[in-house]
N, C-alpha and C. Protein backbone atom coordinates (compact mmCIF):
# COMPACT_ATOMS: atom_id res chain seq x y z
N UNK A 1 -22.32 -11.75 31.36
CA UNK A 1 -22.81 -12.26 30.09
C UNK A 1 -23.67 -11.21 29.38
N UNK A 2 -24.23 -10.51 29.85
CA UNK A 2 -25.39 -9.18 29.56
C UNK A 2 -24.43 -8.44 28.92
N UNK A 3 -23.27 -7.75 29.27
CA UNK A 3 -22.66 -7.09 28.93
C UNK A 3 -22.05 -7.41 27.91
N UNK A 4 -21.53 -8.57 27.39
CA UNK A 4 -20.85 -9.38 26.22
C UNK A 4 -22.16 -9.35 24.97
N UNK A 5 -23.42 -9.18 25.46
CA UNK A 5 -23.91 -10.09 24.32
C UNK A 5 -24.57 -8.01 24.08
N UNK A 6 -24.66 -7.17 25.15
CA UNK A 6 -25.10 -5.61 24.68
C UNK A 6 -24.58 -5.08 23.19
N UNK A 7 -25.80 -4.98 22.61
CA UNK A 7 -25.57 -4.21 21.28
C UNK A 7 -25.63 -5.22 20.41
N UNK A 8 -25.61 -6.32 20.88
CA UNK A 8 -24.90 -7.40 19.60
C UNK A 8 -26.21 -7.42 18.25
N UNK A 9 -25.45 -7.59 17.30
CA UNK A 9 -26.35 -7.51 16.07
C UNK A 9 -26.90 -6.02 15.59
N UNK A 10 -26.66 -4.84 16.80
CA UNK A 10 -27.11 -3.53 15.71
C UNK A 10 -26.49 -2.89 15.20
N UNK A 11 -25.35 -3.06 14.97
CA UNK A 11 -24.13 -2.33 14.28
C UNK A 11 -23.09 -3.19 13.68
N UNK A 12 -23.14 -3.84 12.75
CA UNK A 12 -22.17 -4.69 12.06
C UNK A 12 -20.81 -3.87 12.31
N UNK A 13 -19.67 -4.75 12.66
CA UNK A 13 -18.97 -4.29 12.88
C UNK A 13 -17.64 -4.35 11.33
N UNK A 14 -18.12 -4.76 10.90
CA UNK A 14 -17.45 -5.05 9.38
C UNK A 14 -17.67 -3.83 8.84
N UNK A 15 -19.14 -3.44 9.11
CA UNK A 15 -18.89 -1.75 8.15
C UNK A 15 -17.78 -0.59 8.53
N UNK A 16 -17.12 -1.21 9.31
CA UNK A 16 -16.08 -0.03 9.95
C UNK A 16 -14.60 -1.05 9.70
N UNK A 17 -14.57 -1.69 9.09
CA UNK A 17 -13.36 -1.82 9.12
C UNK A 17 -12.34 -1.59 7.79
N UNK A 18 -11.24 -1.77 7.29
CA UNK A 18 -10.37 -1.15 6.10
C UNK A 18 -9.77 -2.71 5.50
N UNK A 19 -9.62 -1.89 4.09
CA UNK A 19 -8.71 -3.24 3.61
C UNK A 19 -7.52 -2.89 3.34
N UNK A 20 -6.64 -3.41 3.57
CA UNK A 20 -5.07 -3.38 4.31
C UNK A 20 -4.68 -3.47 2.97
N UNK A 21 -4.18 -2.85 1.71
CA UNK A 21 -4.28 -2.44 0.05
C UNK A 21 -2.28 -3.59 -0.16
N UNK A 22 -1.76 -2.55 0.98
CA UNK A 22 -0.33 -3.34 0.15
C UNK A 22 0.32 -4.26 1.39
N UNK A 23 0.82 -4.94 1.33
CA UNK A 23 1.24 -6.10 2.06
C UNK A 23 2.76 -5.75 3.02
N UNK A 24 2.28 -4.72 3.84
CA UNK A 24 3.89 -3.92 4.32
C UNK A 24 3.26 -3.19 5.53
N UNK A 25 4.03 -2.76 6.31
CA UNK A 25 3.75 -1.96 7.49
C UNK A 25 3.05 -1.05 6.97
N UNK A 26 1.41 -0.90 8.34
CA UNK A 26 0.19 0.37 8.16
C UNK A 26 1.19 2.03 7.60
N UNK A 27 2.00 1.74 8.48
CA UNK A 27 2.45 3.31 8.66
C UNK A 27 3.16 3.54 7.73
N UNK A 28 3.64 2.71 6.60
CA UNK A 28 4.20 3.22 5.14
C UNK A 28 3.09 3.41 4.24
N UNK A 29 1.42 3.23 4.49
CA UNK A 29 1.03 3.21 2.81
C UNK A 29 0.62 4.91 2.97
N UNK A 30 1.24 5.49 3.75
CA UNK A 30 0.88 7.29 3.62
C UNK A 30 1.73 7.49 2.43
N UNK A 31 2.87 7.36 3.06
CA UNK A 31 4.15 7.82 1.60
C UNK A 31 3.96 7.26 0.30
N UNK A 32 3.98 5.72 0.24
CA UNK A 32 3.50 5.08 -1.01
C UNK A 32 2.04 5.52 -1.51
N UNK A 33 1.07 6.19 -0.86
CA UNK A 33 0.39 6.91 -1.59
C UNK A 33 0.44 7.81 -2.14
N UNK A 34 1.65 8.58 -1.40
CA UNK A 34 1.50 9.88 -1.85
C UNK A 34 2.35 9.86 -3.28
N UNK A 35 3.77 8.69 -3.12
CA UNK A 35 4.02 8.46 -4.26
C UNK A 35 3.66 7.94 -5.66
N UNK A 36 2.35 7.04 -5.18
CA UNK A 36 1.51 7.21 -6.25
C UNK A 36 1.15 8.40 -7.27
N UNK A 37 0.71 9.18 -6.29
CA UNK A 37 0.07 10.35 -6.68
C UNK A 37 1.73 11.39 -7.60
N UNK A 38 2.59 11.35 -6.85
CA UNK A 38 3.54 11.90 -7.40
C UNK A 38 4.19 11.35 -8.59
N UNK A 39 3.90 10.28 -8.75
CA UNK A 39 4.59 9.46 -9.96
C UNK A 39 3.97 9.37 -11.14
N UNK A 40 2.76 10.13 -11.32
CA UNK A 40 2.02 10.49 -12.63
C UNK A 40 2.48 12.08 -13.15
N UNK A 41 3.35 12.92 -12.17
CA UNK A 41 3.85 14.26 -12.29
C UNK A 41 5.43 13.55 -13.04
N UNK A 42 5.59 12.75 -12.99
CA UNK A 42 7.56 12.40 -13.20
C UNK A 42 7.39 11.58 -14.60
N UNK A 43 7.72 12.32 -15.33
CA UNK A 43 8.53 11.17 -17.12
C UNK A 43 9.28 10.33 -16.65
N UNK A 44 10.52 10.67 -15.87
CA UNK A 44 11.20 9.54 -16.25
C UNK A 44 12.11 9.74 -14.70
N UNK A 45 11.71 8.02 -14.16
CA UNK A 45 12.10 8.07 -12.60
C UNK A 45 13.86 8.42 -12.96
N UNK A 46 14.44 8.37 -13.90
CA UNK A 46 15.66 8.51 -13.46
C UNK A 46 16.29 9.77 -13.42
N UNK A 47 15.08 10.92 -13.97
CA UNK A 47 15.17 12.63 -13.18
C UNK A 47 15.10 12.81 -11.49
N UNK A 48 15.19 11.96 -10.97
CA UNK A 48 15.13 12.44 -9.58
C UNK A 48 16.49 12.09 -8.79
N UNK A 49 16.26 12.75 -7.98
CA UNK A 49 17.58 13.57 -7.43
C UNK A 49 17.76 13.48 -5.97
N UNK A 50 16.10 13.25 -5.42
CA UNK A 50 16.35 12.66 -3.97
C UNK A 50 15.44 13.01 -3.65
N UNK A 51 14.65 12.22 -2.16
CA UNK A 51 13.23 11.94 -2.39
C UNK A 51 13.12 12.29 -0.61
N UNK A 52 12.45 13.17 -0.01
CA UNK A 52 12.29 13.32 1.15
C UNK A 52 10.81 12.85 1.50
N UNK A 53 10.97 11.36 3.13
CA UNK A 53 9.49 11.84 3.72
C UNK A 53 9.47 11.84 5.07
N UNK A 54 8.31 12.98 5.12
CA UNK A 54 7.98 13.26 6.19
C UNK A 54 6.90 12.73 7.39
N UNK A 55 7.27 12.23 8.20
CA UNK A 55 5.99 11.35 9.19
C UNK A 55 6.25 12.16 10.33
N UNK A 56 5.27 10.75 11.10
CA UNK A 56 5.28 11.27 12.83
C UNK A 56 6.16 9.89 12.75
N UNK A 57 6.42 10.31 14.68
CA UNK A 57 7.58 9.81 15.31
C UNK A 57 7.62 8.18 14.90
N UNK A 58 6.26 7.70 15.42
CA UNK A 58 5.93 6.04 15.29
C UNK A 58 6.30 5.42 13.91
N UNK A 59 6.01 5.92 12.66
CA UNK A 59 6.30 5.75 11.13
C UNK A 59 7.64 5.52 11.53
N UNK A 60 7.93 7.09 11.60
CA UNK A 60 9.71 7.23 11.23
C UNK A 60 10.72 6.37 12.53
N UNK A 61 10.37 6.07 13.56
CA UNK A 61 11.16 4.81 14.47
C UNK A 61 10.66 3.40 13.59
N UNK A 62 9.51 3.22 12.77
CA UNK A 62 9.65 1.77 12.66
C UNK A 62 9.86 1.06 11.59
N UNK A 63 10.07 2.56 10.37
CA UNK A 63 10.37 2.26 8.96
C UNK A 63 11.49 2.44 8.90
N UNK A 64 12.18 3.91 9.32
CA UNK A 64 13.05 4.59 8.83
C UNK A 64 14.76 3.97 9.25
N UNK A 65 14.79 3.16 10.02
CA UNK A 65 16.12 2.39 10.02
C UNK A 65 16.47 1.33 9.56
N UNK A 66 16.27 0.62 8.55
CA UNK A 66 16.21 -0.10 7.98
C UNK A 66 16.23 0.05 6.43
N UNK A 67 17.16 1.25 5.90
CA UNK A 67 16.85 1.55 4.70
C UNK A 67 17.46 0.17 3.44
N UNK A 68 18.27 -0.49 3.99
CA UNK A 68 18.24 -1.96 2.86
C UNK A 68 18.39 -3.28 3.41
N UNK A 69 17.16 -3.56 3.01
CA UNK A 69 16.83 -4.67 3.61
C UNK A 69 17.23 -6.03 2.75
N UNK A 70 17.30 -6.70 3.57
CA UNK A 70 18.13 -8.04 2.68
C UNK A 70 17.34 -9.20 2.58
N UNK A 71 16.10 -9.38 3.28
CA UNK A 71 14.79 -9.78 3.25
C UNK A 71 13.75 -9.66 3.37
N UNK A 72 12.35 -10.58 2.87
CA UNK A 72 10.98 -9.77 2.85
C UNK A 72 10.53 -9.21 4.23
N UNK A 73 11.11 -10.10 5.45
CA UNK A 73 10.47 -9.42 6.99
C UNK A 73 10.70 -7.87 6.84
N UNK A 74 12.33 -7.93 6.53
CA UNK A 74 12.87 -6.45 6.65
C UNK A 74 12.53 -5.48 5.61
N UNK A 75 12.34 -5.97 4.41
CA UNK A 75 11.36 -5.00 3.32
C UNK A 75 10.35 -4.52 3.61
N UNK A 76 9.27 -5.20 4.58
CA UNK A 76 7.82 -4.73 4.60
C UNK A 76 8.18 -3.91 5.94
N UNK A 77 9.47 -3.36 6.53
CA UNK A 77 9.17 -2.48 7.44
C UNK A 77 10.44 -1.12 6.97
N UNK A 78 10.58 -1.46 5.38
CA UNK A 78 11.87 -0.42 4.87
C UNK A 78 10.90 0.63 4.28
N UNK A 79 11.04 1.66 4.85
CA UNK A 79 10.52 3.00 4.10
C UNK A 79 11.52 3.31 2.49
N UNK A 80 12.57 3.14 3.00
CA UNK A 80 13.46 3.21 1.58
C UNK A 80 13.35 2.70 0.52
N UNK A 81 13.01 1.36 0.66
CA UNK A 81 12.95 0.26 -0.21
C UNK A 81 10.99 0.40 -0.76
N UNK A 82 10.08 0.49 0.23
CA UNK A 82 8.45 0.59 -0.35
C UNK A 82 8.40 2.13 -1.16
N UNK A 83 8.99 2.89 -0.56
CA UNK A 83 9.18 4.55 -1.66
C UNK A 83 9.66 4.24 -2.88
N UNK A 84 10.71 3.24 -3.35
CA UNK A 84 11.64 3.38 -4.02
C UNK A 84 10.39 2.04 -5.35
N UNK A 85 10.15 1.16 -4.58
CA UNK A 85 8.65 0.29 -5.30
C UNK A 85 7.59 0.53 -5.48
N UNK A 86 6.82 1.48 -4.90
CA UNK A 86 5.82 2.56 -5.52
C UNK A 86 6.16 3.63 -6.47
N UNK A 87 7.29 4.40 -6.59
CA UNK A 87 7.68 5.25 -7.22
C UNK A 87 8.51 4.46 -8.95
N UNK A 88 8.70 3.35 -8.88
CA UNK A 88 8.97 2.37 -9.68
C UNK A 88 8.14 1.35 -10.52
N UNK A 89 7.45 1.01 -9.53
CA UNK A 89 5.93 0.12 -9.91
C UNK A 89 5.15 0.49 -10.17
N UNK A 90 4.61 0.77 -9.75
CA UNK A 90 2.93 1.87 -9.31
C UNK A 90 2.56 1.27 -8.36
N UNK A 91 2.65 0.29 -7.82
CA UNK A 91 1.99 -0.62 -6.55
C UNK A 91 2.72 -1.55 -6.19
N UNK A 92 2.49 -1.57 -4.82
CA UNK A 92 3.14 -2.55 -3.45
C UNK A 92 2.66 -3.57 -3.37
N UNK A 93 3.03 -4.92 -3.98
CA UNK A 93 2.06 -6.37 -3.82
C UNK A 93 3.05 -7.36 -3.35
N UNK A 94 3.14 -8.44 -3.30
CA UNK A 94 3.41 -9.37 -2.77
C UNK A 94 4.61 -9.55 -3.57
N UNK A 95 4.57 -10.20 -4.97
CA UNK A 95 6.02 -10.11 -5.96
C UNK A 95 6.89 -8.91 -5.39
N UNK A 96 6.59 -8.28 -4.85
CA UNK A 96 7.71 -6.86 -4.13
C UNK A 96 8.36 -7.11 -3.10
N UNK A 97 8.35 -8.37 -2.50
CA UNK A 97 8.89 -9.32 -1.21
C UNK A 97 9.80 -10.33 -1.69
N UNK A 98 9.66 -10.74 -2.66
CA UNK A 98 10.80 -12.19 -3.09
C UNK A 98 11.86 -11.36 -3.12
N UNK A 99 13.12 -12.59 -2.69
CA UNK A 99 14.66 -11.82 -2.77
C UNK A 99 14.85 -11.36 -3.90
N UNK A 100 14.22 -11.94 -5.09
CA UNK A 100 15.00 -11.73 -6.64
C UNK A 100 14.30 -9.79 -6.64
N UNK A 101 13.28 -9.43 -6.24
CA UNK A 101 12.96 -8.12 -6.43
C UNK A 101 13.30 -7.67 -5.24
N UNK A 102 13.67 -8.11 -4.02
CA UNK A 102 14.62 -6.84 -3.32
C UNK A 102 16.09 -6.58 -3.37
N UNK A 103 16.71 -7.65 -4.11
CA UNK A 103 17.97 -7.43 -4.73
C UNK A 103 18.13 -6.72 -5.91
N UNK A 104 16.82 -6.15 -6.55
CA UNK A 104 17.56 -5.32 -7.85
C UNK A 104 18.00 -4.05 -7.61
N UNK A 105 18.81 -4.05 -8.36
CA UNK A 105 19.72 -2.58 -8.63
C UNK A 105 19.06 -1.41 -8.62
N UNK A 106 18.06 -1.14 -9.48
CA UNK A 106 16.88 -0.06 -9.61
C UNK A 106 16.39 0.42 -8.33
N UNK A 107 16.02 -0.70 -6.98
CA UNK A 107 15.52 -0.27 -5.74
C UNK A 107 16.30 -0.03 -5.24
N UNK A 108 17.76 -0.51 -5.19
CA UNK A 108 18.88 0.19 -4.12
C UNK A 108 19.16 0.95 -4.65
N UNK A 109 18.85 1.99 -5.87
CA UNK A 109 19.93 3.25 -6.41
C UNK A 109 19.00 3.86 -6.03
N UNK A 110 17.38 3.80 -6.53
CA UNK A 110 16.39 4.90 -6.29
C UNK A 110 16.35 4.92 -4.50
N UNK A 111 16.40 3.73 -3.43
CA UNK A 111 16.25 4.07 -2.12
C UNK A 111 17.14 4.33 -1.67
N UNK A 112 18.31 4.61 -2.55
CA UNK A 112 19.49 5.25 -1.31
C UNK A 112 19.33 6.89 -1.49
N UNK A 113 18.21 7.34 -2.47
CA UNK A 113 18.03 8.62 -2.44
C UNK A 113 17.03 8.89 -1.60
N UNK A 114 16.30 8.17 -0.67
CA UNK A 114 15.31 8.51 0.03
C UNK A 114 15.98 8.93 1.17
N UNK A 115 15.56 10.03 2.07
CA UNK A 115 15.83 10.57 3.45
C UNK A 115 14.89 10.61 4.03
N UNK A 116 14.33 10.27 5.68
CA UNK A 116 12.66 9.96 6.32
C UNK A 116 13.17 11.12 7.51
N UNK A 117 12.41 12.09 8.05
CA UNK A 117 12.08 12.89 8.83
C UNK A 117 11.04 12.15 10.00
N UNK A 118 11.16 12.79 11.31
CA UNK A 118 9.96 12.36 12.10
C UNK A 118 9.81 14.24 12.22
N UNK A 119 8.48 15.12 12.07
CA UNK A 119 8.51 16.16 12.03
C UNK A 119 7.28 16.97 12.96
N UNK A 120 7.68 18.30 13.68
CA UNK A 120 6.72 18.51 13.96
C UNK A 120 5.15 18.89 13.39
N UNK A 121 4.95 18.90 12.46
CA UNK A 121 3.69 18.95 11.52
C UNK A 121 2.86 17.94 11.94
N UNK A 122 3.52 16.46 11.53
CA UNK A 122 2.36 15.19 12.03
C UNK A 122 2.89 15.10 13.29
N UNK A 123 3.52 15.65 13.90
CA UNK A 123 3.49 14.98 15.55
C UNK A 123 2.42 15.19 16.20
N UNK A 124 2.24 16.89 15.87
CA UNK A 124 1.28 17.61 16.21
C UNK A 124 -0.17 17.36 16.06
N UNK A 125 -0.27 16.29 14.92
CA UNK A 125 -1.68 15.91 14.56
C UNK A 125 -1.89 14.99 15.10
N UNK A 126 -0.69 14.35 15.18
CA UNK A 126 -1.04 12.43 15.69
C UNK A 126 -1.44 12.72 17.19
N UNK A 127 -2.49 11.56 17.84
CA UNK A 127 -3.22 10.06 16.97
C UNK A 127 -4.37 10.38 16.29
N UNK A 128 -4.87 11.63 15.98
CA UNK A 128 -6.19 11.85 15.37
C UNK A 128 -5.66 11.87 13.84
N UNK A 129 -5.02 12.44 13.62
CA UNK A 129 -4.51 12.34 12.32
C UNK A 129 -3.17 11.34 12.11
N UNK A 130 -3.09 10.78 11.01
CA UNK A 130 -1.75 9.95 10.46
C UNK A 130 -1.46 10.13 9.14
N UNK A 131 -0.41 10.46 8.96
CA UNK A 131 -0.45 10.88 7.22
C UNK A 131 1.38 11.13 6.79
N UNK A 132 2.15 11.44 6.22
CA UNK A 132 3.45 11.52 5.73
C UNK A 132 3.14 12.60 4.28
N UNK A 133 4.40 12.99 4.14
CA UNK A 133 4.43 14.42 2.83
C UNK A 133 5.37 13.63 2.21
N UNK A 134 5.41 13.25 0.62
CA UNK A 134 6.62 12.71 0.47
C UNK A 134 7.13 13.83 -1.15
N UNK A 135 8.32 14.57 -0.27
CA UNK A 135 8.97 15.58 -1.69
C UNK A 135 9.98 15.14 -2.26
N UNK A 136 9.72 15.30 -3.79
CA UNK A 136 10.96 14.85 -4.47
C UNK A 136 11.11 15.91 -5.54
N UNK A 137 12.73 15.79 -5.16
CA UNK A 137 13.05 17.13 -5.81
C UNK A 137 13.77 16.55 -7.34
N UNK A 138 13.92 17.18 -8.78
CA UNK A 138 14.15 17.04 -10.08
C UNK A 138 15.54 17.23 -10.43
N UNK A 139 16.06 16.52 -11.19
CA UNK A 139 17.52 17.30 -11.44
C UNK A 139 17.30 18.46 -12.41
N UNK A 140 16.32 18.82 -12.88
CA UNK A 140 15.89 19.99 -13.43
C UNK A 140 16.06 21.12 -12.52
N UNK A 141 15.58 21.15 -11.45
CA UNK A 141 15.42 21.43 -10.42
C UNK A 141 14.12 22.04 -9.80
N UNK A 142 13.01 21.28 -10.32
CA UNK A 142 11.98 21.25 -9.45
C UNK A 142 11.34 20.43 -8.20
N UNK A 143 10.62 20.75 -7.66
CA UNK A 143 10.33 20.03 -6.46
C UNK A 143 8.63 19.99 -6.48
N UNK A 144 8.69 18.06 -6.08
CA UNK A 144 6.89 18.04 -6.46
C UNK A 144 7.03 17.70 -4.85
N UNK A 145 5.77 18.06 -3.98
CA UNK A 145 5.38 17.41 -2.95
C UNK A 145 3.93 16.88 -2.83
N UNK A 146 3.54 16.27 -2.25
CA UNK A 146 2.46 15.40 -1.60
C UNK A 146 2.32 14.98 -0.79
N UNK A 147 0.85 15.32 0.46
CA UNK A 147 0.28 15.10 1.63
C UNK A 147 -0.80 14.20 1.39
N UNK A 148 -0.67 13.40 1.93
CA UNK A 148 -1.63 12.26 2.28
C UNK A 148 -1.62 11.52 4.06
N UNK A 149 -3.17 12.02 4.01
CA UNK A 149 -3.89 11.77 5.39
C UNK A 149 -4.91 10.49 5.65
N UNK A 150 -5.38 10.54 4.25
CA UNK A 150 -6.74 9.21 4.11
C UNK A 150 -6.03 8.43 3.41
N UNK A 151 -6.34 7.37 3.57
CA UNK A 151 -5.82 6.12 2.37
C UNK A 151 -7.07 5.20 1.70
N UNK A 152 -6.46 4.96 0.77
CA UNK A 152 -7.45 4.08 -0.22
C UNK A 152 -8.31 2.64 0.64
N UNK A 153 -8.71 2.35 0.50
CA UNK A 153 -9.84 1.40 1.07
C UNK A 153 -9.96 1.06 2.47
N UNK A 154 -10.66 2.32 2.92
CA UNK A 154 -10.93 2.83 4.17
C UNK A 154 -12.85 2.37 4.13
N UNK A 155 -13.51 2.31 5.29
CA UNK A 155 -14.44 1.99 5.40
C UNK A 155 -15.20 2.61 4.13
N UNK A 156 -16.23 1.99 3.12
CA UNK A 156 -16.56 2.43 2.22
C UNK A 156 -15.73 2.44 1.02
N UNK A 157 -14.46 2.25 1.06
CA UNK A 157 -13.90 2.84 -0.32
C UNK A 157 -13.13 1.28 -0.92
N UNK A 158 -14.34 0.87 -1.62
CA UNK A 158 -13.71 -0.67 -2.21
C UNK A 158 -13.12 -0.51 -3.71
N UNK A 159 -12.72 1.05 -4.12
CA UNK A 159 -12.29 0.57 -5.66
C UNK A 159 -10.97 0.02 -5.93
N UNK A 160 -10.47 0.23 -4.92
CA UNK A 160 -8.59 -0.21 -4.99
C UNK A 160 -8.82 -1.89 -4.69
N UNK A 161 -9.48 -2.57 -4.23
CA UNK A 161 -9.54 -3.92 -3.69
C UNK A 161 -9.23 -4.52 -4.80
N UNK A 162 -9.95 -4.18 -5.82
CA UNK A 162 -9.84 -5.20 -7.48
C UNK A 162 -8.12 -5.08 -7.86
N UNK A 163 -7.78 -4.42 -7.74
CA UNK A 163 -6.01 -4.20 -7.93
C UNK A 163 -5.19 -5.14 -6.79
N UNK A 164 -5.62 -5.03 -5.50
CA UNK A 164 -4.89 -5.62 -4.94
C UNK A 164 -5.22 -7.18 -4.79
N UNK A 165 -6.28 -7.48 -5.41
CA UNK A 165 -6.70 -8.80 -5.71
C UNK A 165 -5.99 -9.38 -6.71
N UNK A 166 -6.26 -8.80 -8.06
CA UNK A 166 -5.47 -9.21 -9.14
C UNK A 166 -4.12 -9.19 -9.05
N UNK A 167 -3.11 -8.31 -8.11
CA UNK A 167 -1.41 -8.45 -7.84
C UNK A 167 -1.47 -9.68 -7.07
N UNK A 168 -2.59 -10.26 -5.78
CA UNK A 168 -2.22 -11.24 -4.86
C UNK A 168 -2.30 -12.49 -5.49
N UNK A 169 -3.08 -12.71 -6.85
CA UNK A 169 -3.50 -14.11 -7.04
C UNK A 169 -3.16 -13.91 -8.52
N UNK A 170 -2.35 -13.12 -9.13
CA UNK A 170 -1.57 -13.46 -10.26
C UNK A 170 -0.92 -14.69 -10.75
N UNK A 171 -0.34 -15.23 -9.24
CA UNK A 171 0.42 -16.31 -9.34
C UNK A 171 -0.62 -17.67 -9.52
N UNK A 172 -1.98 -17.19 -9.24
CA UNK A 172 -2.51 -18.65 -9.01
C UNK A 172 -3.72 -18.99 -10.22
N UNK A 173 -3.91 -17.41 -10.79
CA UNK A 173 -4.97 -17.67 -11.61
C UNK A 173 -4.75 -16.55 -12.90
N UNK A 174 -5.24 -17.25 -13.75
CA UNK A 174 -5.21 -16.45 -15.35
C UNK A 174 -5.73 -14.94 -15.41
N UNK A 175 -5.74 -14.48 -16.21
CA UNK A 175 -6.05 -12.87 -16.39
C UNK A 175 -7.85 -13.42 -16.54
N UNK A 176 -7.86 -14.23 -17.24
CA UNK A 176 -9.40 -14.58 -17.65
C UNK A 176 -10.15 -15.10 -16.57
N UNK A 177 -9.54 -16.07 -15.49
CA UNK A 177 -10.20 -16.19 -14.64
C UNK A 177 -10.29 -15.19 -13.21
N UNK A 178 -9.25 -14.30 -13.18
CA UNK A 178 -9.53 -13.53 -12.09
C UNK A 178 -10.71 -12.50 -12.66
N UNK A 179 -10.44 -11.83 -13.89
CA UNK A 179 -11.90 -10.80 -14.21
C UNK A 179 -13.33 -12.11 -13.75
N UNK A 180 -12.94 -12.99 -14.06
CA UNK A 180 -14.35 -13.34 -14.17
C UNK A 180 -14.56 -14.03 -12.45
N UNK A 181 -13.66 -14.14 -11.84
CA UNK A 181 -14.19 -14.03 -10.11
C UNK A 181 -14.42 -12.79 -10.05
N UNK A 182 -13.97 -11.70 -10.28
CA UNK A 182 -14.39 -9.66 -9.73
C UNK A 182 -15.96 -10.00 -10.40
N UNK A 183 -16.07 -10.31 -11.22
CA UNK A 183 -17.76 -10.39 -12.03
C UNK A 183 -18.50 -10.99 -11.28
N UNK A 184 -18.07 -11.96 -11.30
CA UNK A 184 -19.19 -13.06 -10.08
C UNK A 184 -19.10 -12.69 -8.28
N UNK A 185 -18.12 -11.90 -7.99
CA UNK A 185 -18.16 -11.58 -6.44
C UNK A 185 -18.92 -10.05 -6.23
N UNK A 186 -18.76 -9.25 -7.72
CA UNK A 186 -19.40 -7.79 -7.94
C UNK A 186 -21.26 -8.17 -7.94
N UNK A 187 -21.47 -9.78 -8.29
CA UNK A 187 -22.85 -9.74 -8.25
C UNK A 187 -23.18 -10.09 -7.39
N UNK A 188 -22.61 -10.76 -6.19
CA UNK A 188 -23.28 -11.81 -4.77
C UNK A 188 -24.27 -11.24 -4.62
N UNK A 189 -24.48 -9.50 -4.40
CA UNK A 189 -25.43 -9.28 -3.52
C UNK A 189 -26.87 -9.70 -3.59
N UNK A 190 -26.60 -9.82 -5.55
CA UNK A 190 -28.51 -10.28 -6.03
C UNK A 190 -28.02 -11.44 -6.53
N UNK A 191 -27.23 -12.52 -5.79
CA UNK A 191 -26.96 -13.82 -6.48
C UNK A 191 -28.39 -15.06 -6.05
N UNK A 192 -28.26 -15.87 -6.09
CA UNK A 192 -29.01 -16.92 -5.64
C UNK A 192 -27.99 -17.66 -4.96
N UNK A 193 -27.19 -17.67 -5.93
CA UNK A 193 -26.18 -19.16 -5.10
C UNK A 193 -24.65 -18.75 -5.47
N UNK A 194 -23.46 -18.96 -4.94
CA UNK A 194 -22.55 -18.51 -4.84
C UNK A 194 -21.39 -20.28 -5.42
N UNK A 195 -22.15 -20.90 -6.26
CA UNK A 195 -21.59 -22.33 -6.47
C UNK A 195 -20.40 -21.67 -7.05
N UNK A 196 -20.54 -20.85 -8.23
CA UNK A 196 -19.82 -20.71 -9.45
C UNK A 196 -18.26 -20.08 -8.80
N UNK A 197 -19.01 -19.24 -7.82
CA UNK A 197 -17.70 -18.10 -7.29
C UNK A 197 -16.73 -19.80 -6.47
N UNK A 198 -17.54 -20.20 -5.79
CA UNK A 198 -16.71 -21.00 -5.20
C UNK A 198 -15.80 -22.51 -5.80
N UNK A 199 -16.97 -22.71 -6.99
CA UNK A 199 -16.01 -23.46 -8.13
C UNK A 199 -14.19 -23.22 -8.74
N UNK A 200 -14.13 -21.75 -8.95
CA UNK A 200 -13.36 -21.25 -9.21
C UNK A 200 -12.24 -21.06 -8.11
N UNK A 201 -12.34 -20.86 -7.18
CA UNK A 201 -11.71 -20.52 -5.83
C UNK A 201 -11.02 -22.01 -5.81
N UNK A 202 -11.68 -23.01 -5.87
CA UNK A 202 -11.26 -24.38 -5.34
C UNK A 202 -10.18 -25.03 -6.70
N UNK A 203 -10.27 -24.42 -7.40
CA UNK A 203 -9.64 -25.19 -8.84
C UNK A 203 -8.41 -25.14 -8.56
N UNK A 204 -7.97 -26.20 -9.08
CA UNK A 204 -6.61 -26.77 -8.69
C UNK A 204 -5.59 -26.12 -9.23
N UNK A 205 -4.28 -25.94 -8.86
CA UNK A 205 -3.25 -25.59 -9.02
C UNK A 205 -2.08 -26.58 -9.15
């Protein structure tokens, strides 16, 4: 019992933990970040020509066979299909799982250009490091690449949360009432009372 209860209370253990941003296997939001980042370099997704990424072994065995998936289980573990919805969308949310958006045309033309590597670069790093390169080359014929090692809302880093809040509860609440839960949950810390936040939360649907 000594041993169960050691330490307890001097180290919150919440300050160390991450918020899980898109709703799909850990080991894809390297690439979909990086395609973020690459998809502000591209005018117009329909210049590309074919889209390479690069992981370690674990990514590429648990994404990379499954390039069309015919449902949401099998979407949230398709590297083909989350490259092809970040590089399309700008972001991976929940509406990116219904059949009607993994049946469109746009994600099976752009993910049948994706090819996934398992490579020695991240083998070599992994388990201290985890990260994917994702290059896509232009029918111009240039080639953009991007490495990504850290991801967005990692212990400390809450600015991406408000995005993935507003994609999860689109369906349930107005543009007017979700800003105004981010307002009232941005103040808890010097709140008095938390009625209002929880008024809103409970309102019927």
């Amino acid at each position: 019992m000594q041993h169960a209860s050691e330490g307890l209370g001097e180290s919150p253990q919440i300050n160390d933990t991450y918020t899980k941003l898109y709703p799909c296997c850990r080991y894809t939001h390297f690439a979909i970040e990086a395609c973020f980042a690459l998809r502000q370099q591209i005018e117009d997704i329909s210049d590309i020509e074919s889209i390479e990424v690069n992981t370690f072994d674990i990514a590429y065995e648990a994404t990379a066979p499954n390039p069309k998936p015919q449902n949401s289980a099998q979407a949230r573990f398709s590297m083909h299909y989350l490259v092809a919805v970040a590089l399309i969308e700008g972001f991976v949310g929940l509406k990116d799982f219904t059949a009607e958006s993994i049946s469109r045309s746009e994600m099976s033309v752009l993910g049948d250009q994706v090819t996934c590597h398992s490579t020695k670069e991240w083998n070599d790093l992994y388990p201290q490091t985890r990260g994917a390169e994702v290059r896509i080359a232009l029918k111009g014929g240039a080639v953009l690449s991007h490495k990504t090692s850290q991801l967005a809302g990692m212990p400390g880093d809450y600015e991406a949360a408000p995005k993935k809040f507003r994609n999860t509860c689109a369906t349930f609440y107005s543009a007017e009432e979700m800003e105004c839960l981010e307002r009232l949950v941005k103040g808890l810390p010097s709140a008095e009372q938390t009625i209002d936040v929880l008024s809103l939360v409970k309102m019927p649907r």
